[in-house]
Protein backbone atom coordinates (compact mmCIF):
# COMPACT_ATOMS: atom_id res chain seq x y z
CA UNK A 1 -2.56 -13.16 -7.03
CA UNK A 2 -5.90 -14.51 -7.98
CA UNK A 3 -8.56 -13.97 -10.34
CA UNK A 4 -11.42 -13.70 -7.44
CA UNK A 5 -15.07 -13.24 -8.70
CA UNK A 6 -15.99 -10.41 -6.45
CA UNK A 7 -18.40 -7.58 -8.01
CA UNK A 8 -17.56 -4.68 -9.96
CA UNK A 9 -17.13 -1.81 -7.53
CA UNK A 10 -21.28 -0.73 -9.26
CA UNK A 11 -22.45 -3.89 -8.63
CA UNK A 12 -21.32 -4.43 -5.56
CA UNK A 13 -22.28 -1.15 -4.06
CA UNK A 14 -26.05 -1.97 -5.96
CA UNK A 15 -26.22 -5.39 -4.06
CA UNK A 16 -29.13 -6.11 -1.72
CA UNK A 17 -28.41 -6.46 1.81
CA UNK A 18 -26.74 -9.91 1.70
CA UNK A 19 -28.19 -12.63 3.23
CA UNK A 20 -26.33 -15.37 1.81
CA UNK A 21 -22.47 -15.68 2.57
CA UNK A 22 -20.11 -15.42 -0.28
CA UNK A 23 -16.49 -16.26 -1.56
CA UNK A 24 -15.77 -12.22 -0.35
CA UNK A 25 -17.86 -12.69 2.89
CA UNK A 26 -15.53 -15.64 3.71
CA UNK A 27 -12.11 -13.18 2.93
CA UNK A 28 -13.58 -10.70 5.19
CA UNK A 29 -14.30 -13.14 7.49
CA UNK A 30 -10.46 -14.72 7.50
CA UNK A 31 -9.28 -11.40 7.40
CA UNK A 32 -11.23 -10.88 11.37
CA UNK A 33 -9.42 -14.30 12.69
CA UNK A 34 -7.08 -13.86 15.26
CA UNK A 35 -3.64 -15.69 14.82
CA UNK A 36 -3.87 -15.50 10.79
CA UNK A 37 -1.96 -13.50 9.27
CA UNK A 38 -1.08 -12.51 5.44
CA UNK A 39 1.27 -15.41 5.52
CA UNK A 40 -1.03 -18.09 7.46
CA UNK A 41 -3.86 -16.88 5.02
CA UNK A 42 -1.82 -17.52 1.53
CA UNK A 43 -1.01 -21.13 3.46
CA UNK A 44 -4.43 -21.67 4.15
CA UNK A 45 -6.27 -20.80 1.33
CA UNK A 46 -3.21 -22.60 -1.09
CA UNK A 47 -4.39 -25.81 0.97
CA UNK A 48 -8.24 -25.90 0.61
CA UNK A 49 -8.33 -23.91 -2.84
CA UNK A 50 -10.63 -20.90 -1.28
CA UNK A 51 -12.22 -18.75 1.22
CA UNK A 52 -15.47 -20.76 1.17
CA UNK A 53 -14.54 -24.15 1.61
CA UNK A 54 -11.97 -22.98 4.74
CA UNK A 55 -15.00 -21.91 6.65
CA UNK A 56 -17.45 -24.84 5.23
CA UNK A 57 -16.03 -27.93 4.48
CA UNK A 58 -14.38 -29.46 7.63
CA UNK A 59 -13.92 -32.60 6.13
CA UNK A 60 -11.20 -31.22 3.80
CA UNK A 61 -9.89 -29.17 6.62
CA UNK A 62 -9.05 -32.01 8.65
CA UNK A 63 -7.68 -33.81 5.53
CA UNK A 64 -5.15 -31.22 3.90
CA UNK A 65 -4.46 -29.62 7.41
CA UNK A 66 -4.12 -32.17 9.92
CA UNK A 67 -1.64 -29.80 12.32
CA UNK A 68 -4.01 -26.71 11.97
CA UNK A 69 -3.84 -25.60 15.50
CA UNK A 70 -7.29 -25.91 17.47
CA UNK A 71 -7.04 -22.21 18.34
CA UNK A 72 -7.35 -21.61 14.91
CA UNK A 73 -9.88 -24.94 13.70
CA UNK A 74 -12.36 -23.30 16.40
CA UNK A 75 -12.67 -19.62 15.07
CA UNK A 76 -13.35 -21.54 11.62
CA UNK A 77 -15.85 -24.22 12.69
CA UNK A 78 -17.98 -21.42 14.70
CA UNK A 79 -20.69 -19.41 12.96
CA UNK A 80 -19.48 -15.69 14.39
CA UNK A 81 -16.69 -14.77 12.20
CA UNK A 82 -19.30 -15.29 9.17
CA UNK A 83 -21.87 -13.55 10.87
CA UNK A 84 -19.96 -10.74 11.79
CA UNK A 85 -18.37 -10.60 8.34
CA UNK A 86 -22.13 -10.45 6.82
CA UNK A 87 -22.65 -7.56 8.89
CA UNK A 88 -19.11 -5.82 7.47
CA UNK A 89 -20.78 -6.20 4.14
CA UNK A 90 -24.06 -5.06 4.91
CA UNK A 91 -23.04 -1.98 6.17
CA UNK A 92 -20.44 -1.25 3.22
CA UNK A 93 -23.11 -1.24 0.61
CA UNK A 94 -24.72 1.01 2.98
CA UNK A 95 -21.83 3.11 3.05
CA UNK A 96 -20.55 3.02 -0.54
CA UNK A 97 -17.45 1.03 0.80
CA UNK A 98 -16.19 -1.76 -1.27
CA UNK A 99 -13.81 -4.23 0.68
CA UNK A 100 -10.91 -5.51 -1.35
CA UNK A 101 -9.51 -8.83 -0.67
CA UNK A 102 -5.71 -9.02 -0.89
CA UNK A 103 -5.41 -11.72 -3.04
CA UNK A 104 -7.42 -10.29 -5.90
CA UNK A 105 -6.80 -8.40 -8.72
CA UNK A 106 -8.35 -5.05 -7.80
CA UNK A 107 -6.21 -5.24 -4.67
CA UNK A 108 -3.25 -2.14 -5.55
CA UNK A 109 -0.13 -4.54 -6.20
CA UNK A 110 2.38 -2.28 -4.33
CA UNK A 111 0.44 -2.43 -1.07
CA UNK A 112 0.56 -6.28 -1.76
CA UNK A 113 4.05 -6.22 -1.68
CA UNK A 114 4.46 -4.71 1.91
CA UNK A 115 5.76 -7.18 4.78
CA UNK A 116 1.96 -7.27 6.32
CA UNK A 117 -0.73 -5.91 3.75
CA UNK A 118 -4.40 -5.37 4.83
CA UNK A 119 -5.72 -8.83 4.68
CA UNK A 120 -8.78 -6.37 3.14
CA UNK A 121 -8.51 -3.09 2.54
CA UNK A 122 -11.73 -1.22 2.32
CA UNK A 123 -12.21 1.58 0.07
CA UNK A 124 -14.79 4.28 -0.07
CA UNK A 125 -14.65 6.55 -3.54
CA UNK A 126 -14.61 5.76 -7.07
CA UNK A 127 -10.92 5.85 -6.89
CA UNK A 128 -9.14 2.27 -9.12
CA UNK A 129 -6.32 3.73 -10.82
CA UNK A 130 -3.46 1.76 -8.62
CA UNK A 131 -1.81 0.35 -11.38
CA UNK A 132 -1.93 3.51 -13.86
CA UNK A 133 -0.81 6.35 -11.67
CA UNK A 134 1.98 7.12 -9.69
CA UNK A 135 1.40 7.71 -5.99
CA UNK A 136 3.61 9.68 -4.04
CA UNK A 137 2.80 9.70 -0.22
CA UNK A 138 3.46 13.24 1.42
CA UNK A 139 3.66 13.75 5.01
CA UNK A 140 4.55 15.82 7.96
CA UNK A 141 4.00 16.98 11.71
CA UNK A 142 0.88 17.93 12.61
CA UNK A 143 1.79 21.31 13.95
CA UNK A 144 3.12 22.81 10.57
CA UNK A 145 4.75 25.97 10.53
CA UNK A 146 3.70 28.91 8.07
CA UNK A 147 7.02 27.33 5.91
CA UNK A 148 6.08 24.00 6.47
CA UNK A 149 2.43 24.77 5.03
CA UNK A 150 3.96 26.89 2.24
CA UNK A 151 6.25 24.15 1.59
CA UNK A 152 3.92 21.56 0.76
CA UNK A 153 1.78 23.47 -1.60
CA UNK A 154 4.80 24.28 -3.91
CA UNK A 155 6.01 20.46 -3.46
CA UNK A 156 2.24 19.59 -4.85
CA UNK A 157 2.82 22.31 -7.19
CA UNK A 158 5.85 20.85 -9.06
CA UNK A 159 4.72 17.51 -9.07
CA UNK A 160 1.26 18.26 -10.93
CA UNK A 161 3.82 20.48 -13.19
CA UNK A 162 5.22 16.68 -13.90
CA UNK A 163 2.91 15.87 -16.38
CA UNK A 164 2.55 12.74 -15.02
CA UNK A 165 -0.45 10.96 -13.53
CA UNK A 166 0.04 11.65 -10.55
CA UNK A 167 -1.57 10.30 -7.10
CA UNK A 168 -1.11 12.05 -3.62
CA UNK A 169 -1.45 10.47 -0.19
CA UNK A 170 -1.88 11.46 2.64
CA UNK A 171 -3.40 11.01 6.28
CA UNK A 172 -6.20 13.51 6.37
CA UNK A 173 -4.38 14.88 9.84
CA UNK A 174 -3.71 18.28 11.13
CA UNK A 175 -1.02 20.14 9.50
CA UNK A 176 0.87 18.51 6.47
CA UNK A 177 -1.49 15.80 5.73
CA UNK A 178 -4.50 18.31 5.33
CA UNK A 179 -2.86 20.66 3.22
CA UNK A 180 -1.21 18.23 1.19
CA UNK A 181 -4.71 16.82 0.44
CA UNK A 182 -5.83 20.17 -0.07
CA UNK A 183 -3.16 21.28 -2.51
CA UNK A 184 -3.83 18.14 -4.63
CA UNK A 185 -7.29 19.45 -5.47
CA UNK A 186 -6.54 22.53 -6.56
CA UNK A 187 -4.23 21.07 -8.97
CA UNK A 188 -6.57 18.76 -10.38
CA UNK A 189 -4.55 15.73 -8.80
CA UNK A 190 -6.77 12.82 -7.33
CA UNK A 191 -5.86 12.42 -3.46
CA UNK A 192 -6.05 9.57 -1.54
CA UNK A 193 -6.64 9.92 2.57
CA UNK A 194 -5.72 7.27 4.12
CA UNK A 195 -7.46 6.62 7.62
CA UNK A 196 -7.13 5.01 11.13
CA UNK A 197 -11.17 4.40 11.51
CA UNK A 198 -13.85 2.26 9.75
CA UNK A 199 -14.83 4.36 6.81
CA UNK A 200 -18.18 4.82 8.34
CA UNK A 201 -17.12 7.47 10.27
CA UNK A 202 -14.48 10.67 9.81
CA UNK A 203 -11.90 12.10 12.23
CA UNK A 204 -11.13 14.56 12.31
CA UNK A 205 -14.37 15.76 11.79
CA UNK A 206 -13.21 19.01 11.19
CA UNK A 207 -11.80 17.95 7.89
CA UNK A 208 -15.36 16.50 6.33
CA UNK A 209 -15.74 19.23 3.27
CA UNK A 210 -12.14 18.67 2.62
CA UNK A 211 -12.58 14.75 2.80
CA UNK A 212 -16.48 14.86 0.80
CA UNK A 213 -14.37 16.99 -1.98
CA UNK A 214 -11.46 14.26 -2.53
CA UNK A 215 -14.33 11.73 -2.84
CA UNK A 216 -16.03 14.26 -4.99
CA UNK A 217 -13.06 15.04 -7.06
CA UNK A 218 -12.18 11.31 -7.65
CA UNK A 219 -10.28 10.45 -4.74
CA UNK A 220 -11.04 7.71 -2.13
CA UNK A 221 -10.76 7.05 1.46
CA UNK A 222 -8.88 3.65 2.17
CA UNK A 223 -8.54 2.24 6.16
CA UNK A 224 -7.56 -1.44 6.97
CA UNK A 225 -10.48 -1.49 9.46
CA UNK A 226 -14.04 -2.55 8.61
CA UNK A 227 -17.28 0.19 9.54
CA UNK A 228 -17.63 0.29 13.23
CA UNK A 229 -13.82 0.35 14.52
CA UNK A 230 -13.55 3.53 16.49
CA UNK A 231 -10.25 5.86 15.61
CA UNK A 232 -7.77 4.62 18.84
CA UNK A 233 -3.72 5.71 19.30
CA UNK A 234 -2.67 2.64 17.92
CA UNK A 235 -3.98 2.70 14.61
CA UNK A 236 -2.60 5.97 13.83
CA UNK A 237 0.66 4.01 13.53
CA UNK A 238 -0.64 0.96 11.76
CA UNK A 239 -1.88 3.17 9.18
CA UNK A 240 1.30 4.94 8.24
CA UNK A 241 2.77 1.37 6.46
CA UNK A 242 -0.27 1.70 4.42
CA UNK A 243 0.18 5.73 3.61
CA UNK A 244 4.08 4.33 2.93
CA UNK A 245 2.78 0.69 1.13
CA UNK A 246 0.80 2.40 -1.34
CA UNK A 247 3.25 5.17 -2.78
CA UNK A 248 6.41 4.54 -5.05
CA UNK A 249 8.49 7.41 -2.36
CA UNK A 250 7.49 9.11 0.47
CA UNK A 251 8.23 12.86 0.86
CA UNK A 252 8.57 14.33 4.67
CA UNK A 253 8.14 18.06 4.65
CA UNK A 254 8.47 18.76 8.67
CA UNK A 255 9.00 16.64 11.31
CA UNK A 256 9.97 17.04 14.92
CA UNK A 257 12.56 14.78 16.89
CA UNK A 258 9.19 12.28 17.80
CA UNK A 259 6.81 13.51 14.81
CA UNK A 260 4.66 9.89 14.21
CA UNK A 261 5.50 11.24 10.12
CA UNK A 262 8.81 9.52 10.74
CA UNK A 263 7.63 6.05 10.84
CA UNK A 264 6.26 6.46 8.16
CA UNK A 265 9.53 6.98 6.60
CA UNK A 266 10.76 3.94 8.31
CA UNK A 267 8.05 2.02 6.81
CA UNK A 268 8.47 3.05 3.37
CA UNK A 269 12.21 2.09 3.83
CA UNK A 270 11.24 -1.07 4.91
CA UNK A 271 9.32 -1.89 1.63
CA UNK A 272 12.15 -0.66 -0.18
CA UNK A 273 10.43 2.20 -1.64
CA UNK A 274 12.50 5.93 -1.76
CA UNK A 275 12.01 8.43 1.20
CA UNK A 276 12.66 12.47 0.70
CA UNK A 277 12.84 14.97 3.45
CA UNK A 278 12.57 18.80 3.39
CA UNK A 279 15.61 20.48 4.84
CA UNK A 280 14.56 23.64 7.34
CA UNK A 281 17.05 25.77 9.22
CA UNK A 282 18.93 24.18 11.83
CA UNK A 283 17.45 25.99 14.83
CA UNK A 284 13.94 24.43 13.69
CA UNK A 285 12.12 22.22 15.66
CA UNK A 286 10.06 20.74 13.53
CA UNK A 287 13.00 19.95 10.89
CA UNK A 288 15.00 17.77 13.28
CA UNK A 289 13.14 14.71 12.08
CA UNK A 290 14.01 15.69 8.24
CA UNK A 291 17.86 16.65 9.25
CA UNK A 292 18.01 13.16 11.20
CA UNK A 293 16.80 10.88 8.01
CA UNK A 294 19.02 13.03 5.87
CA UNK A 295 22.54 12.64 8.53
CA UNK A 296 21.86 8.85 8.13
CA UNK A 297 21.46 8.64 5.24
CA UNK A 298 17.85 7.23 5.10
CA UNK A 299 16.21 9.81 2.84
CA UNK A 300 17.48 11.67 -0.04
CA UNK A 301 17.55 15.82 0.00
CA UNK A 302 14.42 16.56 -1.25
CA UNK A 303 15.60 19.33 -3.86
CA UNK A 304 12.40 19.72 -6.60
CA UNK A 305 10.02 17.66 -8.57
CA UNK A 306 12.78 16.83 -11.51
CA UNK A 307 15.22 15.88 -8.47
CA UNK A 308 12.76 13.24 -7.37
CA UNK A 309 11.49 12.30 -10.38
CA UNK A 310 15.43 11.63 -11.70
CA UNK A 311 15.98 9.31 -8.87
CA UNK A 312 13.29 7.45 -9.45
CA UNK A 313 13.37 7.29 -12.79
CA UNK A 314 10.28 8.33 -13.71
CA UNK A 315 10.01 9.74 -17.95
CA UNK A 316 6.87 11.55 -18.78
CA UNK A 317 7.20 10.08 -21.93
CA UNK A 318 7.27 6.69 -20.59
CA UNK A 319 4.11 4.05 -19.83
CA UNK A 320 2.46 4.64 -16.90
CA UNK A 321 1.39 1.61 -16.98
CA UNK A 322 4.74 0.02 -16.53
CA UNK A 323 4.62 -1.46 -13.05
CA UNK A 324 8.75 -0.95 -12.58
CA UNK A 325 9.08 2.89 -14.05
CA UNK A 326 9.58 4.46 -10.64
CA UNK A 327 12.25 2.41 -9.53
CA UNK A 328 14.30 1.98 -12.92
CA UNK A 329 14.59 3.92 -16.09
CA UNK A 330 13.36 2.28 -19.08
CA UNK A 331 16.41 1.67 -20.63
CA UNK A 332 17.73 -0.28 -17.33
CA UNK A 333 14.44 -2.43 -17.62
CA UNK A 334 15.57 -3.40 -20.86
CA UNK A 335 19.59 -4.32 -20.62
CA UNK A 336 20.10 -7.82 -19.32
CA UNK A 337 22.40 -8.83 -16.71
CA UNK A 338 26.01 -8.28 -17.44
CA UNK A 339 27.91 -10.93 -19.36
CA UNK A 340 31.15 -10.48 -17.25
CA UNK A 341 29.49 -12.05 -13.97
CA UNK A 342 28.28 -15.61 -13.82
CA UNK A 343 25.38 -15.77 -11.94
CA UNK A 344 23.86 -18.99 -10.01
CA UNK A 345 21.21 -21.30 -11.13
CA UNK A 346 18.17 -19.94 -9.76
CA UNK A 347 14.51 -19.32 -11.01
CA UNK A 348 14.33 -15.77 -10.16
CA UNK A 349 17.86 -14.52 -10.83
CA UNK A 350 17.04 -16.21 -14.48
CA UNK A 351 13.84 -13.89 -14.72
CA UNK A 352 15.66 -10.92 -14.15
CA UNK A 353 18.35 -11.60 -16.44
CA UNK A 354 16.16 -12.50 -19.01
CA UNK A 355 13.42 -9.29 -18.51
CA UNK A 356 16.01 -6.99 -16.71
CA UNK A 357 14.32 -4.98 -13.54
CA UNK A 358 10.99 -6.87 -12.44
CA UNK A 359 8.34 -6.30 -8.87
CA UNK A 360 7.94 -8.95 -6.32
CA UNK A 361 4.35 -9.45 -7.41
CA UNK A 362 5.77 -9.63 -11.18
CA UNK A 363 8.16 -12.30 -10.50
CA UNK A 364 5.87 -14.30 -7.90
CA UNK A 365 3.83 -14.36 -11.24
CA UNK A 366 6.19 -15.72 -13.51
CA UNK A 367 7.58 -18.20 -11.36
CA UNK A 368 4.74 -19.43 -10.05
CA UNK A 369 5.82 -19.02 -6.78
CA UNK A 370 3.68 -17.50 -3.44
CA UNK A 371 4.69 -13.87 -2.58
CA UNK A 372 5.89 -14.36 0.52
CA UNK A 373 8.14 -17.40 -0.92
CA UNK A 374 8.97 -14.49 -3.81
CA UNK A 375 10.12 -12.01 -0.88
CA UNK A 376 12.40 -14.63 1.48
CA UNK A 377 14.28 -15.48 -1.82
CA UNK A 378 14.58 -12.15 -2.74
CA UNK A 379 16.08 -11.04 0.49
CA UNK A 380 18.63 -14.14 0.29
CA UNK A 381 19.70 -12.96 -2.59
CA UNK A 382 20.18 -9.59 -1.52
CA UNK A 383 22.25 -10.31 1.33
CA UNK A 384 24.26 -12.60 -1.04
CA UNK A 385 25.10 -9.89 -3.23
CA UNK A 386 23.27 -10.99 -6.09
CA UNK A 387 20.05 -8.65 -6.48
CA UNK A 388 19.63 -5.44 -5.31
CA UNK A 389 16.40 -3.81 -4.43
CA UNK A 390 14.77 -0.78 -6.20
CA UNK A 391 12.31 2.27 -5.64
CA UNK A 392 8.62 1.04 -5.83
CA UNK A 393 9.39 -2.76 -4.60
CA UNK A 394 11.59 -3.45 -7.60
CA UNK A 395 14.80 -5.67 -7.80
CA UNK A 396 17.54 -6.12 -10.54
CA UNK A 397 20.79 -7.70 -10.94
CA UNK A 398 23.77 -6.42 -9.49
């Protein structure tokens, strides 16, 4: 992670047109290469030192990366990725859209953590609280029944009876998205929508006053895509790892055999983050998706707010800052490793030992290690029997 000096969210959006490119218009810029990916960019910008002198300084480009493919060398010598990133940003601060680079601070750490983030993730709301609220992501066909609807009212219900601070996303689609969004506000929860579209534009346009009052309300809009991408099949998809990324557990309320809600679920098991499904009668359609993840064991019986909030360990008495709470309790974050089992030399199984349950971005901080590094080691280590991963992108000692 890096301390990047990018303007406040104010100051940003109260920028003149710019003109002039920037450390940010050179992220957005990397972020609209083709062939670079999360990975590629750490690489990269590890090599040169930043975003700027990538795009500008050729000399040092041919010096520290000598076997930088020429596919890639051209898009960086040419003037269009620059250009069209300047555009990007002159439209956001027409918008009220603040791009967030996803090496930087402001950047929500649990997205980070994801096997491919949002180079930039683009924001439109006054929305910043990743770090100081738990988000749970709910979601759900888009052809909810009357119990399906009913359903995810009471789920919103219990979990603003919590008393925690509590985030909801969602999709801003048909059926359980919409009325998860729109339970959220009437129970004074902030809602975040999370959208397949530059952020210039809404679909479905049939849910504007619902979307203008989560913005209104405190909410935000987030989409991987910059203003000007179009809403296309593909990107409904795309944008589910994001709904999943951003939310400690992910709570399926109806879902047909083929309901897109299910991947999703597969995403959020993927980052290693909880999944809950609703349970309907077993002549229901629309709950075949819920009783599949349930038979194989890939989601948990979603049985109440305390049920969830038990399994993830989540104490309303307990920091909400703490970036680890959802996935252990605080009393497992503070036992260390058990003196029966001797445990191999190794950098990060000494962290965890010594601090107890830790995130990937936590202990790619104090090892001074590269996330991506962080993750491969981690998943070594898992396989190995030595770690074992928690809700929320957490891992401990086993």
């Amino acid at each position: 992670m890096r301390a990047c000096s990018f303007p406040s969210l104010l100051a940003f959006l109260s920028m003149p047109s710019p003109s002039v490119a920037t450390e940010l218009t050179y992220s957005i810029a990397l972020s609209l290469a083709k062939y670079i990916g999360p990975r590629s960019a750490i690489e990269l910008l590890e090599a040169v030192g930043s975003a700027t002198a990538l795009f500008t300084d050729a000399e040092l480009r041919a010096r520290v990366l000598p076997r930088l493919p020429q596919r890639i060398a051209q898009q960086l010598a040419s003037s269009s990725l620059v250009e069209e990133a300047l555009r990007i940003e002159q439209e956001c601060i027409q918008e009220g859209i603040r791009p967030l680079f996803f090496l930087c601070e402001d950047y929500p750490a649990a997205l980070r953590e994801i096997a491919v983030p949002p180079m930039v993730l683009y924001v439109r709301g006054a929305y910043d609280s990743w770090e100081n609220r738990r988000h749970i992501s709910i979601v759900g066909t888009r052809r909810a029944s009357e119990y399906g609807q009913k359903l995810t009212r009471q789920i919103v219900k219990e979990l603003a009876g919590m008393y925690l601070p509590l985030t909801v996303v969602s999709g801003l689609a048909y059926g359980v998205d919409i009325r998860a969004h729109e339970a959220a506000l009437a129970e004074g929860l902030p809602t975040v929508a999370v959208l397949a579209h530059g952020l210039d534009t809404l679909y479905p346009s049939a849910h504007r006053r619902m979307a203008e009052d989560i913005l209104r309300d405190g909410g935000a809009w987030v989409s991987e895509y910059p203003p000007g991408v179009k809403p296309y099949r593909q990107a409904f998809v795309a944008r589910n790892r994001i709904i999943a990324g951003l939310s400690a557990a992910t709570i399926v309320v109806e879902a047909g055999e083929r309901s897109g809600s299910l991947s999703t679920a597969s995403y959020a098991l993927e980052s290693g983050r909880e999944v809950f499904a609703c349970p309907g009668r077993l002549t229901d359609l629309l709950s075949i998706g819920c009783h599949k993840l349930i038979e194989e064991q890939r989601a948990h019986l979603y049985l109440g707010a305390t049920s969830l909030g038990r399994e993830l360990g989540w104490d309303a008495s307990a920091d909400s800052s703490d970036a680890c709470t959802s996935g252990a309790t605080r009393l497992e974050k503070q036992l260390p490793a058990s003196p029966m089992r001797e445990y191999p030399p190794h950098p990060l199984l000494s962290l965890l030992a010594e601090q107890g349950t830790l995130s990937v971005d936590e202990l790619a901080r104090l090892s001074g290690e590269d996330l991506m590094t962080v993750r491969t080691e981690l998943f070594d280590l898992e396989l190995d029997g030595w770690v074992q991963a928690r809700a929320g992108g957490c891992y401990a000692l086993l």
